[in-house]
PDB file of N, CA and C in Angstrom:
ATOM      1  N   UNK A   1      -7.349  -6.790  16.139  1.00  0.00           N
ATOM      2  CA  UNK A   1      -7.376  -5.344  15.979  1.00  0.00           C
ATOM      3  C   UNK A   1      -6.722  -4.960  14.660  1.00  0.00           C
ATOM      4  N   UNK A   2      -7.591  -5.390  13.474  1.00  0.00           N
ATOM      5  CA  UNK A   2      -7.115  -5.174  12.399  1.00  0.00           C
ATOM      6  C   UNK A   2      -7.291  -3.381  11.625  1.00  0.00           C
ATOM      7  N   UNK A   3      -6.922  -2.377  11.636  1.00  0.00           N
ATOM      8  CA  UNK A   3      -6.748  -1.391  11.016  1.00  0.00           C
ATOM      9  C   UNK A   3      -6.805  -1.267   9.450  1.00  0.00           C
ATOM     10  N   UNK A   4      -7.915  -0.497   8.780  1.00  0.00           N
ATOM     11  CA  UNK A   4      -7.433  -0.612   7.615  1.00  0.00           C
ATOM     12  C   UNK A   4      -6.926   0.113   7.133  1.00  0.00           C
ATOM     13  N   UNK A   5      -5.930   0.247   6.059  1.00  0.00           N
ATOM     14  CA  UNK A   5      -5.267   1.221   4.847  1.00  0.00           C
ATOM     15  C   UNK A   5      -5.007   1.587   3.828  1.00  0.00           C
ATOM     16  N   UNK A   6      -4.407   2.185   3.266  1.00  0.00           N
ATOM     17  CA  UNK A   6      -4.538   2.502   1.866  1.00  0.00           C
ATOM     18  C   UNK A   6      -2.759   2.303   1.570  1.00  0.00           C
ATOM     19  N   UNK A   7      -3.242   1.567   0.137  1.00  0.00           N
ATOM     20  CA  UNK A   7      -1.431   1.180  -0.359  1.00  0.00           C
ATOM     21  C   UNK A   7      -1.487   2.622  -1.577  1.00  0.00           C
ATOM     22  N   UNK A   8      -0.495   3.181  -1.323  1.00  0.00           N
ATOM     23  CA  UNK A   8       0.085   4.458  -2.558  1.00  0.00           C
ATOM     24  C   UNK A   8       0.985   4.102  -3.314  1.00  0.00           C
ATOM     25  N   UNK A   9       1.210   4.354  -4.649  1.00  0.00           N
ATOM     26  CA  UNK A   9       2.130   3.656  -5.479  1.00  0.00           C
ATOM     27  C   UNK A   9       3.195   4.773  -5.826  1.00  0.00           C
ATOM     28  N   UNK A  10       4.415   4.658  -5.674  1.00  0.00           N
ATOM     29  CA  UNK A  10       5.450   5.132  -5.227  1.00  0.00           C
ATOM     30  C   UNK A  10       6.020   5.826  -6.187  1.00  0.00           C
ATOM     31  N   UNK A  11       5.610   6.035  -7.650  1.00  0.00           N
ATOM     32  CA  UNK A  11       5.642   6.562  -8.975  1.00  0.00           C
ATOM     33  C   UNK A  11       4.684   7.598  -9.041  1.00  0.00           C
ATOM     34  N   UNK A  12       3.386   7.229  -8.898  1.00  0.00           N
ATOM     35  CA  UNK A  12       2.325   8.599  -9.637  1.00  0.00           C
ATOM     36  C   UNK A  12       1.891   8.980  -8.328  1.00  0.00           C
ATOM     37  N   UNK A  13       2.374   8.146  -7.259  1.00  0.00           N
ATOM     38  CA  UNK A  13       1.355   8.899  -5.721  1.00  0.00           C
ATOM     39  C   UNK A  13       0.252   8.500  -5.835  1.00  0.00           C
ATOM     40  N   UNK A  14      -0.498   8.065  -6.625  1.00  0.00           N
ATOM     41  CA  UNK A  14      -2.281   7.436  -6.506  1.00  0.00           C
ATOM     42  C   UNK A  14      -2.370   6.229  -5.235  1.00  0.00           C
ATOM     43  N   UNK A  15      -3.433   6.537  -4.937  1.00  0.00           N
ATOM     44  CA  UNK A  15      -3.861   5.419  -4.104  1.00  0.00           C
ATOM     45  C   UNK A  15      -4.397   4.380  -4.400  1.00  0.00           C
ATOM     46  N   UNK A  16      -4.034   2.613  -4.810  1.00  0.00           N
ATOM     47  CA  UNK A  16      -4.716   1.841  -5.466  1.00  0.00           C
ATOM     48  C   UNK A  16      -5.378   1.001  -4.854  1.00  0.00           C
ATOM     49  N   UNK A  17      -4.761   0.575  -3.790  1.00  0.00           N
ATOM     50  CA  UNK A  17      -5.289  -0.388  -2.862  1.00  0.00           C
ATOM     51  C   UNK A  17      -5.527   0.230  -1.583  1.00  0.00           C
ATOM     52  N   UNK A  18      -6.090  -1.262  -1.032  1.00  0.00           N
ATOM     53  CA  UNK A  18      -6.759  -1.124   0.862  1.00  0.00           C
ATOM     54  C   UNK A  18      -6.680  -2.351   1.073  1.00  0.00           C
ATOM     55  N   UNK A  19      -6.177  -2.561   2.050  1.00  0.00           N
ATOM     56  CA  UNK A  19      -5.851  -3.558   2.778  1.00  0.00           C
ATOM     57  C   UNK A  19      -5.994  -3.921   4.816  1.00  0.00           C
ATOM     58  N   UNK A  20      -6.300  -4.645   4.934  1.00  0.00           N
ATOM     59  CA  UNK A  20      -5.666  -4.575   6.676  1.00  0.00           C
ATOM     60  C   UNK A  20      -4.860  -4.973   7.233  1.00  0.00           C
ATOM     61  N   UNK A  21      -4.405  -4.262   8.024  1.00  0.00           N
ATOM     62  CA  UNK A  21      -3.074  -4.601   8.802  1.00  0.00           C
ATOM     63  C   UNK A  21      -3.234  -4.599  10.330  1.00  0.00           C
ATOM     64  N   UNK A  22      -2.943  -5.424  11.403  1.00  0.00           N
ATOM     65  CA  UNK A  22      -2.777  -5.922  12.467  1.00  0.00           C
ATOM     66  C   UNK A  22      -1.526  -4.741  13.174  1.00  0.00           C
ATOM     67  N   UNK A  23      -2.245  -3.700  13.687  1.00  0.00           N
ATOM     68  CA  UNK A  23      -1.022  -2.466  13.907  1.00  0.00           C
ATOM     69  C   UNK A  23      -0.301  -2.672  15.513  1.00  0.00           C
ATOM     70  N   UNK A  24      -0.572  -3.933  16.064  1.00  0.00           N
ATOM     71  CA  UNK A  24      -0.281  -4.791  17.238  1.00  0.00           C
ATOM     72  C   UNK A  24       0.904  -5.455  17.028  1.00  0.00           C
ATOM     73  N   UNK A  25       0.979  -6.133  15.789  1.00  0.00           N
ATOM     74  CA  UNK A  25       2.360  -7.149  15.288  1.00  0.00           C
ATOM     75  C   UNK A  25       2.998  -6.140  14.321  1.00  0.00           C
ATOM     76  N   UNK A  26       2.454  -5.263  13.440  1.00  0.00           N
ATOM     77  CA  UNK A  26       3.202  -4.621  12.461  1.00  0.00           C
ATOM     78  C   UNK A  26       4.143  -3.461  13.349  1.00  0.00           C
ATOM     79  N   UNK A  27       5.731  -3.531  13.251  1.00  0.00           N
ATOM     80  CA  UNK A  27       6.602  -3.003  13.308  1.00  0.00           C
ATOM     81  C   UNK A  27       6.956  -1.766  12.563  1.00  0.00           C
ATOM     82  N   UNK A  28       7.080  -2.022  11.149  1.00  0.00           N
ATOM     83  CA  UNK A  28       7.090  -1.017   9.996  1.00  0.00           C
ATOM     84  C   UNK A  28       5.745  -1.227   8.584  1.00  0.00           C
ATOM     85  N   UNK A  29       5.860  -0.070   8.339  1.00  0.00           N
ATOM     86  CA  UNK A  29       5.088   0.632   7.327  1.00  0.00           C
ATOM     87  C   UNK A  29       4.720  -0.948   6.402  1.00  0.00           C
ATOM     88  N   UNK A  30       3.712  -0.983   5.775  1.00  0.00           N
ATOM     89  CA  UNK A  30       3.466  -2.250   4.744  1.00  0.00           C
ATOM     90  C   UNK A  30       4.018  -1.764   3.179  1.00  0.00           C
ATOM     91  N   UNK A  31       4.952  -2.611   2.511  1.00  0.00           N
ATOM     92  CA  UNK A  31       5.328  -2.187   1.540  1.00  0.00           C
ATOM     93  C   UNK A  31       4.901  -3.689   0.836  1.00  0.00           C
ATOM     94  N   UNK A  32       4.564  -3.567  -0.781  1.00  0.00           N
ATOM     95  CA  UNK A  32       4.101  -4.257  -1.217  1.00  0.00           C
ATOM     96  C   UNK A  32       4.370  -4.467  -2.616  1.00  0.00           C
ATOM     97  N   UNK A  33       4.945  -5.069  -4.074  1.00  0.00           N
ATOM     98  CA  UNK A  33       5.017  -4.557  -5.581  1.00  0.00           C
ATOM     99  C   UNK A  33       3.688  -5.385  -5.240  1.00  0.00           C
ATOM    100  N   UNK A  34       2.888  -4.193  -6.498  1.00  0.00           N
ATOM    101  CA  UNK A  34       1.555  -4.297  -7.294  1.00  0.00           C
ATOM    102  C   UNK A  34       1.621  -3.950  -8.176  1.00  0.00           C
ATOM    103  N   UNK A  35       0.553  -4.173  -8.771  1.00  0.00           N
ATOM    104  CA  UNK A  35       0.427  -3.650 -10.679  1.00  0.00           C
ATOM    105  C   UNK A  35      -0.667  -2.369 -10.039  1.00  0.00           C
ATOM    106  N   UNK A  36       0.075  -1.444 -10.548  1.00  0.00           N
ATOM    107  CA  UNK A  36      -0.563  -0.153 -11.054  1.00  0.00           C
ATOM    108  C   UNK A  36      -1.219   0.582 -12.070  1.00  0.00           C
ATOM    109  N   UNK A  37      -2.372   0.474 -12.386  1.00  0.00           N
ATOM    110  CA  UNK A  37      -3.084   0.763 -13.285  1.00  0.00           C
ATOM    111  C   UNK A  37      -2.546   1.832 -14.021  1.00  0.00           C
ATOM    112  N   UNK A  38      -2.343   2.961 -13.284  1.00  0.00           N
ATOM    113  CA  UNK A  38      -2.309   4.361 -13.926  1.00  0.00           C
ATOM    114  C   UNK A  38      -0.794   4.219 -14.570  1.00  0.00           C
ATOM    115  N   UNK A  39       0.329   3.664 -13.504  1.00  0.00           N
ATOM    116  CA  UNK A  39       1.380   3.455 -14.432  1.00  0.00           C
ATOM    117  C   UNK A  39       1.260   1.992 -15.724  1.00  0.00           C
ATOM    118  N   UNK A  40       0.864   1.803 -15.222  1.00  0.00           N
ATOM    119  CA  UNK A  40       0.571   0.171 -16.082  1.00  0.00           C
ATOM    120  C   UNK A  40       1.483  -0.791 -16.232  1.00  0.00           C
ATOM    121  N   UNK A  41       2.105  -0.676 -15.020  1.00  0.00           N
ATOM    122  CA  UNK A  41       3.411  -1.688 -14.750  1.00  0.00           C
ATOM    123  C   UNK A  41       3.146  -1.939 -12.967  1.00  0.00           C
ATOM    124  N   UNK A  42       4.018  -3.069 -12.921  1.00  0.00           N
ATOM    125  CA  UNK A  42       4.192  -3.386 -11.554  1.00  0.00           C
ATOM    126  C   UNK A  42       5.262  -2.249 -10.727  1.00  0.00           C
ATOM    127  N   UNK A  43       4.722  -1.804  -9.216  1.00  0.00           N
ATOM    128  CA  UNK A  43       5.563  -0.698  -8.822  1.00  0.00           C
ATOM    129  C   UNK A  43       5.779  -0.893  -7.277  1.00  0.00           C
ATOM    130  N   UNK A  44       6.322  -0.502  -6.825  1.00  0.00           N
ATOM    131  CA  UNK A  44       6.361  -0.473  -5.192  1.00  0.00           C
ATOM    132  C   UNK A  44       5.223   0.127  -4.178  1.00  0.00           C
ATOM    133  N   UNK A  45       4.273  -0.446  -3.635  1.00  0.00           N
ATOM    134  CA  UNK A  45       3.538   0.721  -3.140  1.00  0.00           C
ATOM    135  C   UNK A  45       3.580   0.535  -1.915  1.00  0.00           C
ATOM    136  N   UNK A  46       3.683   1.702  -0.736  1.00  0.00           N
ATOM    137  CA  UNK A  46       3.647   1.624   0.371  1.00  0.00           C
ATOM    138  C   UNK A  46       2.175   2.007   1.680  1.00  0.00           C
ATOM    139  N   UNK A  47       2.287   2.163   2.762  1.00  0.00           N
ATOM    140  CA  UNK A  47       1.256   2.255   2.996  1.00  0.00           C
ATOM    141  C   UNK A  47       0.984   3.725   3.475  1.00  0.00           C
ATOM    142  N   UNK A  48      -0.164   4.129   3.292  1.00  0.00           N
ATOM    143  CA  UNK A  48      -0.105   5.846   3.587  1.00  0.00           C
ATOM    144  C   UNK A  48      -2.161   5.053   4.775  1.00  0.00           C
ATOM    145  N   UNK A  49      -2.143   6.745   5.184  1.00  0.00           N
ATOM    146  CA  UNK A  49      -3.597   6.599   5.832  1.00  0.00           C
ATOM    147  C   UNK A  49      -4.856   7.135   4.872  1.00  0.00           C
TER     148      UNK A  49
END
């Protein structure tokens, strides 16, 4: 029962990624560093719907 989502990057608020997450085993929110285009650095992004 995989759910999918959207990762938001924690600087400009854009949405960059999608991913799935297993909302059966996941406890808390998916947090992730990625490279962010719009900032153009690596940033924290978390998971929004």
């Amino acid at each position: 029962m995989a759910d999918i989502v959207g990762l938001q990057c924690t600087e400009c608020k854009r949405r960059n990624y999608v991913t799935l997450v297993n909302k059966k085993k996941a406890q808390k929110k998916l947090e992730k560093k990625k490279f962010c285009r719009f900032c153009e650095k690596h940033t924290l992004h978390k998971e929004c719907k």
